[in-house]
C-alpha atoms as a PDB file:
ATOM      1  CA  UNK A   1       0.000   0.000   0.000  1.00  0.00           C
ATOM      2  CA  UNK A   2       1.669   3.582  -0.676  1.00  0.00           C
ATOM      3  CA  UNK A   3       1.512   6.116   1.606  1.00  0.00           C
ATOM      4  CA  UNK A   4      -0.723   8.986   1.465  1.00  0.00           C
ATOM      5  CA  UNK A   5       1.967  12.119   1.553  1.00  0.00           C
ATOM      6  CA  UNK A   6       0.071  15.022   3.478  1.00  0.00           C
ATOM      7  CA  UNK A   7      -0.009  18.041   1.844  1.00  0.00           C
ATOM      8  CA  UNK A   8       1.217  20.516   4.532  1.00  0.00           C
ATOM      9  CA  UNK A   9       3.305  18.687   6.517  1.00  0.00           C
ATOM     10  CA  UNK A  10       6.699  18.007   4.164  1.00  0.00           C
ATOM     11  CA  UNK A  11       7.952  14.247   4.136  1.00  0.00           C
ATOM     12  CA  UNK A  12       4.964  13.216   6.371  1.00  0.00           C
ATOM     13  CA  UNK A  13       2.558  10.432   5.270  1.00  0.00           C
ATOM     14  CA  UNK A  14      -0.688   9.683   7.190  1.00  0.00           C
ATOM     15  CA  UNK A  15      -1.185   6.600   9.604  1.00  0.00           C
ATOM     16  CA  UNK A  16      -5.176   5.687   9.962  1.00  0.00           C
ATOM     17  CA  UNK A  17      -5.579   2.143  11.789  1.00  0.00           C
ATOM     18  CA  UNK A  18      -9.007   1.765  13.315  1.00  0.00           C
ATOM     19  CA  UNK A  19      -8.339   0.420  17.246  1.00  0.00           C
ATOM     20  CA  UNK A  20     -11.068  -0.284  19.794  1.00  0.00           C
ATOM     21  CA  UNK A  21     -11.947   3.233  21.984  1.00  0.00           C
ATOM     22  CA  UNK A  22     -10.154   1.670  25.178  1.00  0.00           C
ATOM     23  CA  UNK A  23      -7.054   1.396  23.302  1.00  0.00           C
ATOM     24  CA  UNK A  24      -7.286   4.853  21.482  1.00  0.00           C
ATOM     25  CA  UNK A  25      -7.850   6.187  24.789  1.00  0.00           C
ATOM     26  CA  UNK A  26      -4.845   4.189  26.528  1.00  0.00           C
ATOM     27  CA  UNK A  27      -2.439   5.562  23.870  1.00  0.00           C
ATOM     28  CA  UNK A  28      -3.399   9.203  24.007  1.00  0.00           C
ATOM     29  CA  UNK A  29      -2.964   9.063  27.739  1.00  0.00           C
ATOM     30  CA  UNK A  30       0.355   7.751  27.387  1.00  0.00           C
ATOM     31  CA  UNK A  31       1.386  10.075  24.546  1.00  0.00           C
ATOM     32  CA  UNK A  32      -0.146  13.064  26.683  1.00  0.00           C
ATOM     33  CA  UNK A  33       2.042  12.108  29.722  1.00  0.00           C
ATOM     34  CA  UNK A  34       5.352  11.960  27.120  1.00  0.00           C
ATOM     35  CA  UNK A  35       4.234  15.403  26.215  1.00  0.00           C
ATOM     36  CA  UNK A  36       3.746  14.076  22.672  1.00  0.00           C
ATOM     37  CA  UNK A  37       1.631  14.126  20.085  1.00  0.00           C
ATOM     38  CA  UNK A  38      -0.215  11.068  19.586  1.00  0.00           C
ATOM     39  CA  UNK A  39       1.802  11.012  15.789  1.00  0.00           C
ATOM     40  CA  UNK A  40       5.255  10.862  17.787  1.00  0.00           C
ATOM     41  CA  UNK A  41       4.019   8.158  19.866  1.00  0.00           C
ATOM     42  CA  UNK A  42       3.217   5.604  17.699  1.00  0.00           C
ATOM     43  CA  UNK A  43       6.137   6.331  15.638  1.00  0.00           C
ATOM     44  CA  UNK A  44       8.478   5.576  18.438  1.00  0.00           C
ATOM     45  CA  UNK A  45       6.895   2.825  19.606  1.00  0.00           C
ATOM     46  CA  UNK A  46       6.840   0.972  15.747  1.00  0.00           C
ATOM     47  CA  UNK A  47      10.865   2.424  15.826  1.00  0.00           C
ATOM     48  CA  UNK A  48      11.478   0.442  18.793  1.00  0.00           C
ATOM     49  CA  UNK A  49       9.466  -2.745  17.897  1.00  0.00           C
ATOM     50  CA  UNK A  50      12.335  -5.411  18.033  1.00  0.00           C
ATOM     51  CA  UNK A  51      11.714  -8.461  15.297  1.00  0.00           C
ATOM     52  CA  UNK A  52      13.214 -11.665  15.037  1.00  0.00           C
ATOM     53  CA  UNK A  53      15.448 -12.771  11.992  1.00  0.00           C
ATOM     54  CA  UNK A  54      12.267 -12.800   9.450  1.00  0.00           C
ATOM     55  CA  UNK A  55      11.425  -9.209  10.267  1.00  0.00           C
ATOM     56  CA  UNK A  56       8.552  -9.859  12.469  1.00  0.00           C
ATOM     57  CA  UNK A  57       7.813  -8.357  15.483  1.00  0.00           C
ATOM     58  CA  UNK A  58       8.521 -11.270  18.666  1.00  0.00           C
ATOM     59  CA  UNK A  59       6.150 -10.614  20.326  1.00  0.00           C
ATOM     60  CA  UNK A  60       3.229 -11.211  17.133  1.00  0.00           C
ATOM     61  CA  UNK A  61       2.998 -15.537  17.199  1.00  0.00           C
ATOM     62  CA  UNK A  62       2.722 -14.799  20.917  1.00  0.00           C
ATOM     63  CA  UNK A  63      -0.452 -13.027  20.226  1.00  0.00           C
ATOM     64  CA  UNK A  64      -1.462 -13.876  16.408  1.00  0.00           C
ATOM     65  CA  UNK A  65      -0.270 -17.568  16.662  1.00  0.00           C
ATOM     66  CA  UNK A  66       1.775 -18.713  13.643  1.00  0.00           C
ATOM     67  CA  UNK A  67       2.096 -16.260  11.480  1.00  0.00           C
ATOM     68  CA  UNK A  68       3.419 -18.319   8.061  1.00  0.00           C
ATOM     69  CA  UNK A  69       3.106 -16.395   4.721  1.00  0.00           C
ATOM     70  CA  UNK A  70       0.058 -19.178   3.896  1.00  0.00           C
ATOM     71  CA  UNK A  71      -2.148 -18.395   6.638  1.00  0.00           C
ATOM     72  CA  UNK A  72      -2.199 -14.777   6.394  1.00  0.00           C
ATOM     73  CA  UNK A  73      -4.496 -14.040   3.725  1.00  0.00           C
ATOM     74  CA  UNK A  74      -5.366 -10.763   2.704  1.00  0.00           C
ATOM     75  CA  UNK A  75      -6.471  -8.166   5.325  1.00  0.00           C
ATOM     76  CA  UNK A  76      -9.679  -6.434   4.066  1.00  0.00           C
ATOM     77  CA  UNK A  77      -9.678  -3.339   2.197  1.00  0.00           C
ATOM     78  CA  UNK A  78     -11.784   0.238   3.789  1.00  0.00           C
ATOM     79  CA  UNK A  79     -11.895   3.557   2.707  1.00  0.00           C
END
């Protein structure tokens, strides 16, 4: 998927996901009480996501189970 570039912030491209209200409002506390915005936030938290040698996160089979390329599928499309 490519980026959408926004038009008046320079080399900035817009991050939507769509997260439950308990989690929105768990992040924008925390990025409040960093003295953030809720943009720098979630950029240094993906910057300091550690993966393993495949390039995914450790933490994700944990969670997701196994994550192999033929059990993905395709995540649907909004908008």
């Amino acid at each position: 998927m490519t980026p959408v570039r926004d038009k008046k912030r320079q080399g900035m491209v817009r991050l939507s996901p769509m997260v439950p209200p308990e989690v929105h409002a768990q992040a924008y506390a925390n990025a409040r009480a960093a003295g953030v915005s809720m943009g720098k936030y979630l950029a240094e938290l993906i910057k300091r996501d550690q993966v393993d040698d495949s390039g995914c996160p450790v933490w994700a089979r944990e969670v997701f189970g196994d994550l192999s390329e033929s059990d993905q599928g395709e995540l649907p499309m909004t908008g």
